[in-house]
N, C-alpha and C. Protein backbone atom coordinates (compact mmCIF):
# COMPACT_ATOMS: atom_id res chain seq x y z
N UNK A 1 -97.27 38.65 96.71
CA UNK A 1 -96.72 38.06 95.52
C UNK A 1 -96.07 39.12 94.63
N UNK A 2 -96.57 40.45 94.62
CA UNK A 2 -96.01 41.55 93.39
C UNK A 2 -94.62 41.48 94.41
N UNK A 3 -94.71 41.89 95.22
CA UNK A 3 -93.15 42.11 95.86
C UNK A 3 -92.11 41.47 96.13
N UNK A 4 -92.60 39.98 95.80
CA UNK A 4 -91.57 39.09 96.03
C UNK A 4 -91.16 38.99 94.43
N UNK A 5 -92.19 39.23 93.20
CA UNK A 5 -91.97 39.44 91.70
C UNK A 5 -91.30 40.61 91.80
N UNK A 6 -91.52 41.70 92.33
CA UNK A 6 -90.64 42.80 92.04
C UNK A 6 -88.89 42.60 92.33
N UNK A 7 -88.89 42.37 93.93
CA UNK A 7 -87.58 42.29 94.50
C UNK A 7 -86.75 41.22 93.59
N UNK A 8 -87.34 40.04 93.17
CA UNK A 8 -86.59 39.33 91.75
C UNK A 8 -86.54 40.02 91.05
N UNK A 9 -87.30 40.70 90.41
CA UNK A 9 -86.91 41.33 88.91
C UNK A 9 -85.52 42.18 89.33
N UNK A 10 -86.02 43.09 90.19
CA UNK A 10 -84.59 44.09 90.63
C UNK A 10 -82.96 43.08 91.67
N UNK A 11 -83.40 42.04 91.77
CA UNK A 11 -82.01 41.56 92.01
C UNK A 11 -81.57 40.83 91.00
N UNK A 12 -82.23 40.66 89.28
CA UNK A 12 -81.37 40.27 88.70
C UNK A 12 -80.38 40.99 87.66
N UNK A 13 -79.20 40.66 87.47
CA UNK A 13 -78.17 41.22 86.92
C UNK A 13 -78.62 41.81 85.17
N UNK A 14 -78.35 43.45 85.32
CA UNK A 14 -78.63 44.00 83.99
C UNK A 14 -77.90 44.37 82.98
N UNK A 15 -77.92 43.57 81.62
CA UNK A 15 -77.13 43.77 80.61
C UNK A 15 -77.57 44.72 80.26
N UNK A 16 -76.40 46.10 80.22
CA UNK A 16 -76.33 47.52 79.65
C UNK A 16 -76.11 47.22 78.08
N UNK A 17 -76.81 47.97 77.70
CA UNK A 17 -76.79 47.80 75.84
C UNK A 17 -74.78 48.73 76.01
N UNK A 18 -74.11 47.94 74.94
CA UNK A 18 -72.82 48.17 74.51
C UNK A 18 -72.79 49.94 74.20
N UNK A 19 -71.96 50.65 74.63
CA UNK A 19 -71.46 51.81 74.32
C UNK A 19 -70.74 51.86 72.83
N UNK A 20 -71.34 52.65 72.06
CA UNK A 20 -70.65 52.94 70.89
C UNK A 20 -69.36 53.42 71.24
N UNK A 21 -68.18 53.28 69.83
CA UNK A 21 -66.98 53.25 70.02
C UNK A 21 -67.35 55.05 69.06
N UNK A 22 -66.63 55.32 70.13
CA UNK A 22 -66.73 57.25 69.18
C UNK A 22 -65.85 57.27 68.12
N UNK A 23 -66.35 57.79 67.40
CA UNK A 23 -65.69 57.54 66.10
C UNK A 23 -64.76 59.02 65.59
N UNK A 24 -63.71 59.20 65.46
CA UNK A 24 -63.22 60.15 65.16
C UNK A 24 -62.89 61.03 64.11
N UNK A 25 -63.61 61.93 64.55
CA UNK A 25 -64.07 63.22 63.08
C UNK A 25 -62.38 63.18 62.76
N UNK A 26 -62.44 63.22 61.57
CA UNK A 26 -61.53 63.62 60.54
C UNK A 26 -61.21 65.39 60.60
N UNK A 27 -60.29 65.73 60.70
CA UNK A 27 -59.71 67.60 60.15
C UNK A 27 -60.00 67.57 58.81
N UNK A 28 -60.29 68.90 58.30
CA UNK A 28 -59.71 69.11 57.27
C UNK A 28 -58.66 69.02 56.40
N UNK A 29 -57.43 69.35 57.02
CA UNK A 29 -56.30 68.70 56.64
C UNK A 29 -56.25 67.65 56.26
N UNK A 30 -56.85 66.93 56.69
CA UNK A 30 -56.73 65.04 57.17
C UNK A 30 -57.69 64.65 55.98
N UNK A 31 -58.71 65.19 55.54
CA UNK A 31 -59.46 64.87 54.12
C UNK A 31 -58.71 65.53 53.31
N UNK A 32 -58.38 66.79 52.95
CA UNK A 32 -57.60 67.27 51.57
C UNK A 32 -56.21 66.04 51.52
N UNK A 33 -55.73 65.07 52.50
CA UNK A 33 -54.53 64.74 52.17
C UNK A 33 -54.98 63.27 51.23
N UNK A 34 -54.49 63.78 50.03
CA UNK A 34 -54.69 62.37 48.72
C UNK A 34 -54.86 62.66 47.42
N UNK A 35 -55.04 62.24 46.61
CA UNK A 35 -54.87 62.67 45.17
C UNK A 35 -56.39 62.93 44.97
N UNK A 36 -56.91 63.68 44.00
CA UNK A 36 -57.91 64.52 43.46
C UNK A 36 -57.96 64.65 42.32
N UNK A 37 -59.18 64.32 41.88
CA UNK A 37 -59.11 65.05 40.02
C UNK A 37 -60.19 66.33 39.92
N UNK A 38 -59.87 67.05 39.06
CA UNK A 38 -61.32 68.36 38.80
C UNK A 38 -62.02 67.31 37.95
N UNK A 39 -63.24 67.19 38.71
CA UNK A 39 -64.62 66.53 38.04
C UNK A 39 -65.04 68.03 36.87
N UNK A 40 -65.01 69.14 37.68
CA UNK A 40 -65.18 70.46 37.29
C UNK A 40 -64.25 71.65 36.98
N UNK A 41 -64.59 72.34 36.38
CA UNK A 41 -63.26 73.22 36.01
C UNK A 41 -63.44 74.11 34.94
N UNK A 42 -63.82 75.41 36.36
CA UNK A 42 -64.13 76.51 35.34
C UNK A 42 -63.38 78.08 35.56
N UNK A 43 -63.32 78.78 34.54
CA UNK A 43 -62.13 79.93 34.55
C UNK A 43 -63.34 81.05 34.31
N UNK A 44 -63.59 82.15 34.76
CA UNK A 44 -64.46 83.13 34.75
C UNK A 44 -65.98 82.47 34.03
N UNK A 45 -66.66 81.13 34.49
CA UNK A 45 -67.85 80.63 33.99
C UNK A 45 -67.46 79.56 32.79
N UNK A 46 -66.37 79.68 32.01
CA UNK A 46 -65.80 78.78 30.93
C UNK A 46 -65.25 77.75 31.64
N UNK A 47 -65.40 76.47 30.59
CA UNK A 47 -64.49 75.31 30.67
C UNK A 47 -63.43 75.47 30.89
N UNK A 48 -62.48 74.93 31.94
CA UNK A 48 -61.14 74.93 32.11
C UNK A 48 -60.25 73.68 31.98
N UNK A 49 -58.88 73.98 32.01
CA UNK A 49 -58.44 72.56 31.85
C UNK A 49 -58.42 71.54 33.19
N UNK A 50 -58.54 70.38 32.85
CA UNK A 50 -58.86 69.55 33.92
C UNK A 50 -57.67 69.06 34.37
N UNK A 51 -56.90 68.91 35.80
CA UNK A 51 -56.01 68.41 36.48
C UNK A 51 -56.14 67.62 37.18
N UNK A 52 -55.05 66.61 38.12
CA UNK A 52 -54.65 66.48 39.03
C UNK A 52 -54.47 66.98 40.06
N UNK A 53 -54.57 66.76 41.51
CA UNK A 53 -54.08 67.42 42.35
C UNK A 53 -53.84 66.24 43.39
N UNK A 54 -52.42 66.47 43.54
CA UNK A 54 -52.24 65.59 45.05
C UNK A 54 -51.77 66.61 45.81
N UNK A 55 -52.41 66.20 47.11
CA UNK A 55 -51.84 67.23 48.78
C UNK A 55 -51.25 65.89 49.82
N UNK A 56 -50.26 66.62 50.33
CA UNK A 56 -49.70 65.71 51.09
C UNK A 56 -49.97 66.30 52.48
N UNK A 57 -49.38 65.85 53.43
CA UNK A 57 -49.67 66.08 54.92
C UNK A 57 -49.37 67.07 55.21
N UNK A 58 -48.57 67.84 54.83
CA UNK A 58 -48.12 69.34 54.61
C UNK A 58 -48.79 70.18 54.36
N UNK A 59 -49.88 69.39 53.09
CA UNK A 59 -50.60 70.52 52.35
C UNK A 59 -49.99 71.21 51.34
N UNK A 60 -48.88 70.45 51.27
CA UNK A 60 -48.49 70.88 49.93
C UNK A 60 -48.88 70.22 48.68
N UNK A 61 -49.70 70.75 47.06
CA UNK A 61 -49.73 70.11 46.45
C UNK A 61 -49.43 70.40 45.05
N UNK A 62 -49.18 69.28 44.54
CA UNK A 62 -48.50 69.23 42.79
C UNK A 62 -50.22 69.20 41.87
N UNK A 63 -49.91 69.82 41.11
CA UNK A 63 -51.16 69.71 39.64
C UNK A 63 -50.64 69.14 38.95
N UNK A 64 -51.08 68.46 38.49
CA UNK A 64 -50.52 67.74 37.10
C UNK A 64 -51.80 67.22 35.88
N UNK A 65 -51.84 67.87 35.19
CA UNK A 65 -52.60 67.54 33.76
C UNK A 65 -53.38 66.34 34.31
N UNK A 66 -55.01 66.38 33.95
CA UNK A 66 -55.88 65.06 34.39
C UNK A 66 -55.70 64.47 33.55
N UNK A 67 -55.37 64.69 32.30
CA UNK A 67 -55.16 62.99 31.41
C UNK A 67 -53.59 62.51 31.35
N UNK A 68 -52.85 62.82 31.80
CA UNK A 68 -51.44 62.33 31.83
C UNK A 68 -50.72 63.11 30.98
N UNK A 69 -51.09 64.19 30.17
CA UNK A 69 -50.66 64.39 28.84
C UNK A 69 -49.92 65.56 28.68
N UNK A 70 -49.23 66.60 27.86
CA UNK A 70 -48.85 67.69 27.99
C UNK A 70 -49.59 68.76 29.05
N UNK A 71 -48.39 69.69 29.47
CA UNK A 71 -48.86 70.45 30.41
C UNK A 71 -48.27 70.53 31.29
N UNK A 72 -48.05 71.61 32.00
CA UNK A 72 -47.17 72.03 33.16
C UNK A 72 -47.58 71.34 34.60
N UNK A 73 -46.20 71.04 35.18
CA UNK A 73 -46.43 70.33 36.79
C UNK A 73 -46.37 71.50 37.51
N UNK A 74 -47.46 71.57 38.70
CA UNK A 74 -47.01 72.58 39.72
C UNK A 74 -46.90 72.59 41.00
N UNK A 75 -45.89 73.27 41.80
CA UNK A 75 -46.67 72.85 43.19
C UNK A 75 -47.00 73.97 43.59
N UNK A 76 -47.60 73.46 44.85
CA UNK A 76 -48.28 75.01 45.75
C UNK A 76 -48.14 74.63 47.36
N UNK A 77 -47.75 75.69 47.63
CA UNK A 77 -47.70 75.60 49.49
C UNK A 77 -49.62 75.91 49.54
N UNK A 78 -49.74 74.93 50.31
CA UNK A 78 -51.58 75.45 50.55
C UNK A 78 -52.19 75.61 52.31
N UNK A 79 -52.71 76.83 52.31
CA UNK A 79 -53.09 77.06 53.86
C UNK A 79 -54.52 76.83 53.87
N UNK A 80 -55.35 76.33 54.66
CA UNK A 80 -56.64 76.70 55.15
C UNK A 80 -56.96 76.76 56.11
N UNK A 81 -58.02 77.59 56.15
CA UNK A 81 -58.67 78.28 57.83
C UNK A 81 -60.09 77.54 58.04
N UNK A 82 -60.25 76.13 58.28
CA UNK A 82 -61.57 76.00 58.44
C UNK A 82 -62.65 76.79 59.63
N UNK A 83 -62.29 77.12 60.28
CA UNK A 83 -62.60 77.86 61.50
C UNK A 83 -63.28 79.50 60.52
N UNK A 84 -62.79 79.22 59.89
CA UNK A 84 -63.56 80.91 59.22
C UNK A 84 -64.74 80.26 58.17
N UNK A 85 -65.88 81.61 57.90
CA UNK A 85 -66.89 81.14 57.60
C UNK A 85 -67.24 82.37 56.06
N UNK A 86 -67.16 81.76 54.98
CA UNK A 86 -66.73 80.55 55.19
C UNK A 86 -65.17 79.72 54.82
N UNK A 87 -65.41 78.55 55.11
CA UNK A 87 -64.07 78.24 55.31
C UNK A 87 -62.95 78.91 53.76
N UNK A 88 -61.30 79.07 54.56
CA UNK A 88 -60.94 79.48 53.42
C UNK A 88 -59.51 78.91 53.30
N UNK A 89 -59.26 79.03 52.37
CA UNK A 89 -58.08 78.20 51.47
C UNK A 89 -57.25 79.25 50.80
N UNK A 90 -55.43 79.17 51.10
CA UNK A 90 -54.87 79.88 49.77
C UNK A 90 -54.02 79.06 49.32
N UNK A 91 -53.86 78.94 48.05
CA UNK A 91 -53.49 78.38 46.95
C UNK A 91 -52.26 78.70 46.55
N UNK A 92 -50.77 79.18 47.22
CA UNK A 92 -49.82 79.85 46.91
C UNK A 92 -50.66 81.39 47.16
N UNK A 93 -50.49 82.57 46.22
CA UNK A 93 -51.07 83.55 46.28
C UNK A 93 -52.12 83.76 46.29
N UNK A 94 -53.27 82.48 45.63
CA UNK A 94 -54.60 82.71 45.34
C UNK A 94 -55.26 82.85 46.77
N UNK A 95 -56.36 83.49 46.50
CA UNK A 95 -57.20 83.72 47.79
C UNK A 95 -58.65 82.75 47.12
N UNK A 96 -58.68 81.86 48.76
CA UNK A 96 -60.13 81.46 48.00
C UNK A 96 -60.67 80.81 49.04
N UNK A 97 -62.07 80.24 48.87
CA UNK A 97 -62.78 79.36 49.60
C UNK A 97 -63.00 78.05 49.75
N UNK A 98 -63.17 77.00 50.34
CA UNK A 98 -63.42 75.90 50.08
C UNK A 98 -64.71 75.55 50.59
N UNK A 99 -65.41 73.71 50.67
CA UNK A 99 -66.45 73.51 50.98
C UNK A 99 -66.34 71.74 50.88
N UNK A 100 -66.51 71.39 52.04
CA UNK A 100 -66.03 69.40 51.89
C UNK A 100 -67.27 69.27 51.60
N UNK A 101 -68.12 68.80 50.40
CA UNK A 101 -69.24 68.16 49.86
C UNK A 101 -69.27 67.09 50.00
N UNK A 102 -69.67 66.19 51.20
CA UNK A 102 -70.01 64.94 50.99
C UNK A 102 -68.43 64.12 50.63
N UNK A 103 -68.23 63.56 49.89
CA UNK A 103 -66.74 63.18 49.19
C UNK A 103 -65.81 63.96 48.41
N UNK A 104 -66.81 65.17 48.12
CA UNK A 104 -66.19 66.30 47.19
C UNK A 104 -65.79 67.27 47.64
N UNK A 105 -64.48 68.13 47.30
CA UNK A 105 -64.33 68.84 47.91
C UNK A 105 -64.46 70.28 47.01
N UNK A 106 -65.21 71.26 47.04
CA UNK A 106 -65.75 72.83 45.86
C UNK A 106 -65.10 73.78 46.75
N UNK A 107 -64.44 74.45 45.65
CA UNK A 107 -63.26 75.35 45.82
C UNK A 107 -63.34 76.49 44.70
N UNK A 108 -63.52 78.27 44.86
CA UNK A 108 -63.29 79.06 44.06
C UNK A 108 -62.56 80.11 44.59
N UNK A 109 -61.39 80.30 43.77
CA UNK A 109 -60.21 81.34 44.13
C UNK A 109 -60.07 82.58 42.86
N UNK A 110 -59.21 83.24 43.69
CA UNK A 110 -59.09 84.33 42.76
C UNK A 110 -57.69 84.49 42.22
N UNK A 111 -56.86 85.01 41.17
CA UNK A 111 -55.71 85.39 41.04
C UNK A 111 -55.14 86.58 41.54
N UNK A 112 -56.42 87.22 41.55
CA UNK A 112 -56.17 88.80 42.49
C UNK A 112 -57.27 89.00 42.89
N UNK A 113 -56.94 90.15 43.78
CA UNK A 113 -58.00 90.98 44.34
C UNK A 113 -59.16 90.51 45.18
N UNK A 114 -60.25 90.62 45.70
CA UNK A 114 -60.50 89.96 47.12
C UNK A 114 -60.96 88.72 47.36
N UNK A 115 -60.77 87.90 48.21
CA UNK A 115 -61.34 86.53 48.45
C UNK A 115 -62.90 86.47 48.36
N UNK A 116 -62.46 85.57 47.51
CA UNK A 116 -64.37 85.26 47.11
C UNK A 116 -65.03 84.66 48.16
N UNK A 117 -66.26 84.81 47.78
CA UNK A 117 -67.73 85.05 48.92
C UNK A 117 -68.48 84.07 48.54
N UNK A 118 -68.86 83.54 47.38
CA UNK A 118 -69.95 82.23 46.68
C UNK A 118 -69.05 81.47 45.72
N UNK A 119 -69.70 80.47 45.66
CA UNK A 119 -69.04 78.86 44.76
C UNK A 119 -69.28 79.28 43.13
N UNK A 120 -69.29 80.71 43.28
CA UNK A 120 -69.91 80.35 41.79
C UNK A 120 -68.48 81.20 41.01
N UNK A 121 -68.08 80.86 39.63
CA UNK A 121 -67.20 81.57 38.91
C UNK A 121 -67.59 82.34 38.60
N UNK A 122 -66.91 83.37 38.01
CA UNK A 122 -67.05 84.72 37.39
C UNK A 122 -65.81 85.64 36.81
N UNK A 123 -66.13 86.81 36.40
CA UNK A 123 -64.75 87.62 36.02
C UNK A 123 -63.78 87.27 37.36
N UNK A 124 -62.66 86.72 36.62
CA UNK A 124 -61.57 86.67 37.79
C UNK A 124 -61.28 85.60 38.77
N UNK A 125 -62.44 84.89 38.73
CA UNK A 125 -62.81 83.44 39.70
C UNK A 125 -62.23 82.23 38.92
N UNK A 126 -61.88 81.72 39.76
CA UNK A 126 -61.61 80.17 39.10
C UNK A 126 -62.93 78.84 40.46
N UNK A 127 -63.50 78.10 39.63
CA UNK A 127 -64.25 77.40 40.10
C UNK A 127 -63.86 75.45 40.02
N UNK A 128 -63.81 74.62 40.69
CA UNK A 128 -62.87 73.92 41.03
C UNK A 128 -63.77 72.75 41.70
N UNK A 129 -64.39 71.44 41.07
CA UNK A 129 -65.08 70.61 42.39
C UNK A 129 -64.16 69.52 42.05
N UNK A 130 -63.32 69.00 43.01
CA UNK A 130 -62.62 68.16 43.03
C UNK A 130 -63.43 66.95 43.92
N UNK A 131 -62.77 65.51 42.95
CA UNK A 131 -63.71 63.95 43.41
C UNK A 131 -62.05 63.31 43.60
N UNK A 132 -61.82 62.71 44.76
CA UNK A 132 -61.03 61.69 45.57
C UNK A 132 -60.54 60.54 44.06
N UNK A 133 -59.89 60.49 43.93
CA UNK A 133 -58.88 59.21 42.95
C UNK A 133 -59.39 58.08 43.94
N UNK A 134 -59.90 57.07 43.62
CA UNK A 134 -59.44 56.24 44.57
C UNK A 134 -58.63 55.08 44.54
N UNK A 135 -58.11 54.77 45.26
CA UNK A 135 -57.18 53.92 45.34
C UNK A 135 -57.06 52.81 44.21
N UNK A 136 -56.17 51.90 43.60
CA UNK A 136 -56.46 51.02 42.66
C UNK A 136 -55.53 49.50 43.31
């Protein structure tokens, strides 16, 4: 009787649980591309002024004043090396680092002199956590 229960069990047809659909990691590139505001924004540890930033597929991006209001537009050719550790970003001339937080993306550069090493501002640092605009 087990073997005639067995040989049924094994000749009937087995539903394989469904294969997940792989889901495809995003680049870096591919997250910096969209508009951004500085949640944060600091100039050697001080308050800084708060912007805009849109990057386009290029990586090129414009600043523009976070409240709409006076203040200079800019753009910037922007490179990053995620592959380096840690990852790094230049800003036109600035040398700096980045870090994709979750939805956020923390960024501190320099105006001169060597590419910074920690998220934190200081003499010479500019400190930077940018939050996604989202869509309306």
């Amino acid at each position: 009787m087990r073997t005639l229960s067995f040989a049924l069990l094994l000749s009937m047809p087995v539903a394989a649980a469904p294969v997940p659909k792989e889901v495809a990691k995003r680049t870096d590139a591919e997250i910096f591309v969209g508009v951004w505001e500085t949640a944060v924004s600091e100039n050697a540890g001080q308050p800084h002024t708060k912007a805009r930033w849109t990057f386009d597929a290029k990586l090129k991006m414009v600043s523009n004043p976070h409240d709409g209001g006076e203040g200079s537009r800019t753009e910037w050719a922007i490179r990053i090396d995620p592959a380096a550790r840690p990852k790094q970003i230049d800003i036109g001339d600035y040398k700096g680092i980045y870090e994709i937080d979750g939805a956020d993306i923390k960024l501190v550069y320099t105006l001169s002199g060597e590419r910074p090493t920690d998220y934190k501002a200081g003499p010479g640092k500019y400190y930077s956590l940018l939050r996604r605009v989202e869509k309306k």
